[in-house]
Each structure stands twice: as C-alpha cells, then as structure tokens.
N, C-alpha and C. Protein backbone atom coordinates (compact mmCIF):
# COMPACT_ATOMS: atom_id res chain seq x y z
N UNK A 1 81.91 102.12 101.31
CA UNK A 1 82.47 102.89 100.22
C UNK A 1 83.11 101.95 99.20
N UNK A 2 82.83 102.05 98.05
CA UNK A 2 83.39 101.36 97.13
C UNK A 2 84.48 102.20 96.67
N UNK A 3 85.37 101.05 96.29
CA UNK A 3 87.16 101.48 95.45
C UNK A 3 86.86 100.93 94.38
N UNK A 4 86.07 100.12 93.55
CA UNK A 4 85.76 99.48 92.25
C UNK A 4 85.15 99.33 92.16
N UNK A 5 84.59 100.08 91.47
CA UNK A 5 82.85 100.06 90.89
C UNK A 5 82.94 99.26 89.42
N UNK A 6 82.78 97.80 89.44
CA UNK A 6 82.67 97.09 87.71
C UNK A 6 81.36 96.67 87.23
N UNK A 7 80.35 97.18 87.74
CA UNK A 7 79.41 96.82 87.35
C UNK A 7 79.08 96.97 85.90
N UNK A 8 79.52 98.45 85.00
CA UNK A 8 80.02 98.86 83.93
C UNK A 8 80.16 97.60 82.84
N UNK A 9 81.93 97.20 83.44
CA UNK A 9 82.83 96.52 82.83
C UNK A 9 82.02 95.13 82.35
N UNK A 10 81.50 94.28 83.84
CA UNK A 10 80.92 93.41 83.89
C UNK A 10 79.86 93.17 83.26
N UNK A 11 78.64 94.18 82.82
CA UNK A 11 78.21 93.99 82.24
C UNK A 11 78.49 94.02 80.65
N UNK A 12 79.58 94.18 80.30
CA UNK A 12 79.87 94.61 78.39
C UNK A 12 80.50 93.41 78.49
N UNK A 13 81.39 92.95 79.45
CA UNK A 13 82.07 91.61 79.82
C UNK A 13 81.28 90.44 79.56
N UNK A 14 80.05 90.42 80.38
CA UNK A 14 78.84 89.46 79.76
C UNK A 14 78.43 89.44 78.60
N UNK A 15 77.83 90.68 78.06
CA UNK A 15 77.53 90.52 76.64
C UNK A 15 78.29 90.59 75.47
N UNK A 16 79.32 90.79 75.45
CA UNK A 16 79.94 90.13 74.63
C UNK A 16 80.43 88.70 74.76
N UNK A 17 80.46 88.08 75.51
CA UNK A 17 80.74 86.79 75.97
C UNK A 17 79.35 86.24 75.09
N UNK A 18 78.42 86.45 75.71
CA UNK A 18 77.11 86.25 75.53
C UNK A 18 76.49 85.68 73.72
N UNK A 19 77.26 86.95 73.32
CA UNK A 19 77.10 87.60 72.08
C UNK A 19 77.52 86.80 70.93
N UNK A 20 78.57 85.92 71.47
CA UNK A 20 79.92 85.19 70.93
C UNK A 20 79.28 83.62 71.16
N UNK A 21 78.98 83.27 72.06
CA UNK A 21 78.65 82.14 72.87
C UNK A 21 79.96 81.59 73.20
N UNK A 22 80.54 82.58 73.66
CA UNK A 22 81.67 82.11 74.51
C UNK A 22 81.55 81.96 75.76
N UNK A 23 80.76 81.76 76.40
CA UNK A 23 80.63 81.82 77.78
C UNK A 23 80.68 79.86 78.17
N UNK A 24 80.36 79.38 76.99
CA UNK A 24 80.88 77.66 77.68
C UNK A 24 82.25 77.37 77.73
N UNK A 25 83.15 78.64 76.87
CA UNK A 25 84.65 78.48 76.95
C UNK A 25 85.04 78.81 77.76
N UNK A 26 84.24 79.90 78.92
CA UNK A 26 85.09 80.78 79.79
C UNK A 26 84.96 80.20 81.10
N UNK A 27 86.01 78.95 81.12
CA UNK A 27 85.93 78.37 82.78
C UNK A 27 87.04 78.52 83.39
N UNK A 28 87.09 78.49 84.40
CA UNK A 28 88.08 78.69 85.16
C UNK A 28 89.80 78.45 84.83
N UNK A 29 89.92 77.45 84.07
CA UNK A 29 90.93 77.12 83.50
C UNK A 29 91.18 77.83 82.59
N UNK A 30 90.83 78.06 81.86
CA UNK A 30 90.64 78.25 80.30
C UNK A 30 91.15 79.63 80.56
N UNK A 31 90.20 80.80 81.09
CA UNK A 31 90.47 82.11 81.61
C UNK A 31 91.88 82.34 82.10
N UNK A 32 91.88 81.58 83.10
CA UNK A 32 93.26 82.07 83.78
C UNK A 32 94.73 81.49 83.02
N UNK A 33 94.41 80.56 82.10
CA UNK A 33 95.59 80.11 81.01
C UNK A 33 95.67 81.36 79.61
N UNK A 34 94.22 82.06 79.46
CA UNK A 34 94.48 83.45 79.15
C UNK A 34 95.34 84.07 79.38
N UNK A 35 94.95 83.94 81.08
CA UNK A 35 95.40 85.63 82.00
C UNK A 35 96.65 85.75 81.51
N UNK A 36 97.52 84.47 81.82
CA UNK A 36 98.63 84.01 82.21
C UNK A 36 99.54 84.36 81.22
N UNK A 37 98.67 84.26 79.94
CA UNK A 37 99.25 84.00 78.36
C UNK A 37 99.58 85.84 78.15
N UNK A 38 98.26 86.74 78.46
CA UNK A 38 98.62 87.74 78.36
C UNK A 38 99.47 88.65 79.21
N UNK A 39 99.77 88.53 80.52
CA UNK A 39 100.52 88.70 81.54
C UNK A 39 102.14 88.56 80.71
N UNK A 40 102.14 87.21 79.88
CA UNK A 40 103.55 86.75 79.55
C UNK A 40 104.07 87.95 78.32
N UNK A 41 102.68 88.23 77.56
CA UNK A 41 103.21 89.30 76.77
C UNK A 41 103.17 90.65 76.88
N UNK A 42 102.49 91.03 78.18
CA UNK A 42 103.11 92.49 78.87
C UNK A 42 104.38 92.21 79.54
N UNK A 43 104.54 90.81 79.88
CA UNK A 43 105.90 91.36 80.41
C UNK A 43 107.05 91.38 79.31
N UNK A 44 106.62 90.43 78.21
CA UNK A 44 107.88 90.48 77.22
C UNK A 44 108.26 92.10 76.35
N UNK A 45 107.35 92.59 76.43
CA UNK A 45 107.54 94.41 76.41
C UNK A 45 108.82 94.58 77.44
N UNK A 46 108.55 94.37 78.20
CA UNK A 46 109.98 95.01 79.14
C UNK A 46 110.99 94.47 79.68
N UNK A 47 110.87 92.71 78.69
CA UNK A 47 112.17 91.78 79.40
C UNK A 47 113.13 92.39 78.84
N UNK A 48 114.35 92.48 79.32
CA UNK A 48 115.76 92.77 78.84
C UNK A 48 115.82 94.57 79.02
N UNK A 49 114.69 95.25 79.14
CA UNK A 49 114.85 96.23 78.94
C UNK A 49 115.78 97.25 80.47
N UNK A 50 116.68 97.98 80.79
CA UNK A 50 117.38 98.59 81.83
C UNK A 50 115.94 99.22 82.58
N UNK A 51 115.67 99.29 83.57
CA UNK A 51 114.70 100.22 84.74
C UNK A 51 114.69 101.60 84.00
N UNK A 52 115.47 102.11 83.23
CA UNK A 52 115.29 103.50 82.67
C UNK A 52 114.83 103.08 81.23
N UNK A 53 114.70 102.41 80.79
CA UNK A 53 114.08 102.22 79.66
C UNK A 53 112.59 101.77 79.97
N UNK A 54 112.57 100.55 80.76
CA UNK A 54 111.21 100.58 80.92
C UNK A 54 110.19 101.56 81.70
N UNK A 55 111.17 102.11 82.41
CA UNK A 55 110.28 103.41 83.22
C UNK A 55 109.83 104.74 81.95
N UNK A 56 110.51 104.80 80.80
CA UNK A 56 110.07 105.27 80.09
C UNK A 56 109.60 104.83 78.49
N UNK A 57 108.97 103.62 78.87
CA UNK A 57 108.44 102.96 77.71
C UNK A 57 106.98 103.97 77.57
N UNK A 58 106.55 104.25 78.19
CA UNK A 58 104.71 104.89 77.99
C UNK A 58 104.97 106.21 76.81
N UNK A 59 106.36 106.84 76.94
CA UNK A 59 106.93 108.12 75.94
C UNK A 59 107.36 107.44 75.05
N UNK A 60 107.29 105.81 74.03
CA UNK A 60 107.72 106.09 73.37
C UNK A 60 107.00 104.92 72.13
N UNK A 61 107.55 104.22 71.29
CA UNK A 61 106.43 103.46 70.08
C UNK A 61 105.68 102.43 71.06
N UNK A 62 106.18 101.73 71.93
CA UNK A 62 105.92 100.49 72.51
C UNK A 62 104.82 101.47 73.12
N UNK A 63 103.89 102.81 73.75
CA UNK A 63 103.41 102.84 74.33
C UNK A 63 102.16 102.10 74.30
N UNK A 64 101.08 102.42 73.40
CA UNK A 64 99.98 101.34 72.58
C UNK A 64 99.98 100.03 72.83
N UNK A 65 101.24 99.58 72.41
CA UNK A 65 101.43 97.83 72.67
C UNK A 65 100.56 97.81 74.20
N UNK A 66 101.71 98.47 74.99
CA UNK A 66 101.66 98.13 76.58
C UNK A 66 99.99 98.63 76.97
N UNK A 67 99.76 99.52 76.56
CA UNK A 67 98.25 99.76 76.95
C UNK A 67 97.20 98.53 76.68
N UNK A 68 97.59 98.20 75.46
CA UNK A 68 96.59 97.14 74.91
C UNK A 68 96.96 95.95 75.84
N UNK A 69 98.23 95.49 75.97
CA UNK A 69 98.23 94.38 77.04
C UNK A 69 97.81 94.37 78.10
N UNK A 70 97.84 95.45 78.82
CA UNK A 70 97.46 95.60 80.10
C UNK A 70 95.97 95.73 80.01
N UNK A 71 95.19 96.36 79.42
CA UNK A 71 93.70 96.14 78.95
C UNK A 71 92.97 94.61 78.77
N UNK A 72 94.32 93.88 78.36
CA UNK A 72 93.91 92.25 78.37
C UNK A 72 93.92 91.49 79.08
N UNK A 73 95.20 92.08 80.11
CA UNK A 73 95.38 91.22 81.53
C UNK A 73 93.97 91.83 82.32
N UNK A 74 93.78 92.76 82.45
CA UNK A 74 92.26 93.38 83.16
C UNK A 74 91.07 92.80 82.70
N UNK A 75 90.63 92.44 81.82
CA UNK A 75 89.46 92.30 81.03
C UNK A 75 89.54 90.61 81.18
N UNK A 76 90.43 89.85 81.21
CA UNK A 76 90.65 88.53 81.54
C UNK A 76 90.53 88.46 82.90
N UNK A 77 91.05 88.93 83.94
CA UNK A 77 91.27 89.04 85.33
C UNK A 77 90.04 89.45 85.61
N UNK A 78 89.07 89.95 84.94
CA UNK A 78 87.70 90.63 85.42
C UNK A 78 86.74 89.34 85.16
N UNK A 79 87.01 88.81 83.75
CA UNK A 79 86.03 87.65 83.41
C UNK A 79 86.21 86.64 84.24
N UNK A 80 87.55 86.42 84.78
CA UNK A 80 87.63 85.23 85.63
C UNK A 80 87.13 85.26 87.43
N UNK A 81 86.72 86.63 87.61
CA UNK A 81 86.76 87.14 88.45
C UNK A 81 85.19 86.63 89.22
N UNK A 82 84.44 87.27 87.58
CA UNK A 82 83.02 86.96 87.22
C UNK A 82 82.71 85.20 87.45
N UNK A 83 83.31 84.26 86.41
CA UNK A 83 83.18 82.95 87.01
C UNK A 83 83.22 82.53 87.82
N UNK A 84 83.88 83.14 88.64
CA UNK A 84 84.15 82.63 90.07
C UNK A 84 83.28 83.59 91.27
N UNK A 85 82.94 84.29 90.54
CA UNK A 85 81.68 85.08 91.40
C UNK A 85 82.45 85.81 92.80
N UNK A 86 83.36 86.32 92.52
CA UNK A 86 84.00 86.80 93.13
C UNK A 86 83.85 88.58 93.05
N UNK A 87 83.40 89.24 94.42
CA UNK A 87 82.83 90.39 94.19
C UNK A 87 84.68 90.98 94.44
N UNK A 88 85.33 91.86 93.27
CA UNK A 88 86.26 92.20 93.13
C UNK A 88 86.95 93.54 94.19
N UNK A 89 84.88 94.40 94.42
CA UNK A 89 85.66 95.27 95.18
C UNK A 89 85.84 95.32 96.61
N UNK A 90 85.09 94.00 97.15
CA UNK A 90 85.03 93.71 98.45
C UNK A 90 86.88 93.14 98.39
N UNK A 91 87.29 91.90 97.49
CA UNK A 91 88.32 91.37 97.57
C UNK A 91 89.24 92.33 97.78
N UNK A 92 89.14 93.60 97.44
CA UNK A 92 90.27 94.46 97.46
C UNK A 92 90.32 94.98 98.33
N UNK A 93 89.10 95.46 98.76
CA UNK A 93 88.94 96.21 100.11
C UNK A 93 89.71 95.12 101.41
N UNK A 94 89.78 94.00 100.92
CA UNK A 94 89.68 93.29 102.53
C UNK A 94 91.55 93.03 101.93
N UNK A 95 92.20 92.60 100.68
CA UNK A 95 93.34 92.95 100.89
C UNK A 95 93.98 93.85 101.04
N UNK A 96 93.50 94.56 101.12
CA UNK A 96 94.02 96.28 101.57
C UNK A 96 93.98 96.17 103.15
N UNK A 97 93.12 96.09 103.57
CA UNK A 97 92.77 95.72 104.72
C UNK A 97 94.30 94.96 105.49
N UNK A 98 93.75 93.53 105.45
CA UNK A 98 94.93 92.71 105.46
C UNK A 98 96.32 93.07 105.33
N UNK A 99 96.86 93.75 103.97
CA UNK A 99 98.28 93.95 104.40
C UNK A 99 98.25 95.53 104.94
N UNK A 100 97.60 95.78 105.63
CA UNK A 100 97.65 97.29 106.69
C UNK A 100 97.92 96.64 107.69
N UNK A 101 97.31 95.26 108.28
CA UNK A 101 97.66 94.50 108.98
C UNK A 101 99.23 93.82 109.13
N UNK A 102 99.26 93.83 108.07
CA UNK A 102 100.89 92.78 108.07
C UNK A 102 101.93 93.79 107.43
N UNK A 103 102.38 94.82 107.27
CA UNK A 103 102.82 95.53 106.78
C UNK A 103 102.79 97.07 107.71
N UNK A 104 102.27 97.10 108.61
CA UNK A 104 101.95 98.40 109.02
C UNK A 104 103.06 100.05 108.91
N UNK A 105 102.62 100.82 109.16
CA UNK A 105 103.07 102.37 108.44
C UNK A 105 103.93 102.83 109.83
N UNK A 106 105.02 102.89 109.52
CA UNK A 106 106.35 102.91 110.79
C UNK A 106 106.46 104.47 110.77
N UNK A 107 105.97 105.06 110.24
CA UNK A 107 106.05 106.56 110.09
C UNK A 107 104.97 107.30 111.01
C-alpha cells in the first residue's frame, strides 16, 4: 500500500528542471543548501511569534507567505529526494515503521 504516491510531482519536478537545464545544478549539495535556505524562511514566519499566534497564523495575512514556503521546502525535499534516487514512499513507510518500534503506543 502506498502513503505517497509522487510519481505526479516527480515527473513536473523533472521537466521543469529539464526545461531550464537545471538539472547540472541540482546536486546534492546545491539542493539541500536550498532546502535549508527555504526551511530558514518558513521558520522566520514564526520566529518570535507566542504558540497562539503562530497556531493561528493560517487565519491571517502571513497565511500565503507560509503556504508558499512550505511548497518550497517540499518541492526541494522532493528534487533532492529524486537525486539521490531515493524512493520517498518506501522511506516513509519504513520510518513509520521504525519509530512504532522505538516509540511504542502505551495505551
């Protein structure tokens, strides 16, 4: 059973890469100094902000911002995912897996 189906993603992911001839830029480094870059500006949306403010950032101007960042951390995290040939929904499946293992449900 699949939990992530990107075959979709992955492929619009390629061709636009493709499209661009960005695909000699997109190495491993390079990508994840992306990721990293965009990660830094979803979180600067909610540095300083109180747990009740950021729990209700999605109701208010900042919502857009935060969508669009988080769309960038994904779409980076997917391309790098791709270079590295890393099948994303097996990876998940087996960390899911894993912390059921190390974490187990006391209830």
């Amino acid at each position: 059973m699949k939990l992530i189906d990107t075959d979709g993603l992955e492929a619009a992911l390629a061709a636009f890469a493709t499209e661009r001839d960005w695909d000699r830029f997109h190495t491993p480094r390079n990508l994840i100094l992306a990721l990293t870059g965009e990660v830094g500006e979803l979180a600067e949306i909610f540095q300083w902000k109180t747990d009740g403010q950021a729990e209700a950032v999605m109701q208010g101007e900042e919502a857009e911002h935060v969508r669009q960042e988080v769309a960038d951390v994904l779409l980076y995290l997917m391309r790098l995912a791709m270079v590295l040939d890393i099948d994303i929904d097996a990876a998940v499946r087996e960390k899911i897996r894993l912390n059921a293992l190390k974490y187990p449900a006391t209830r």
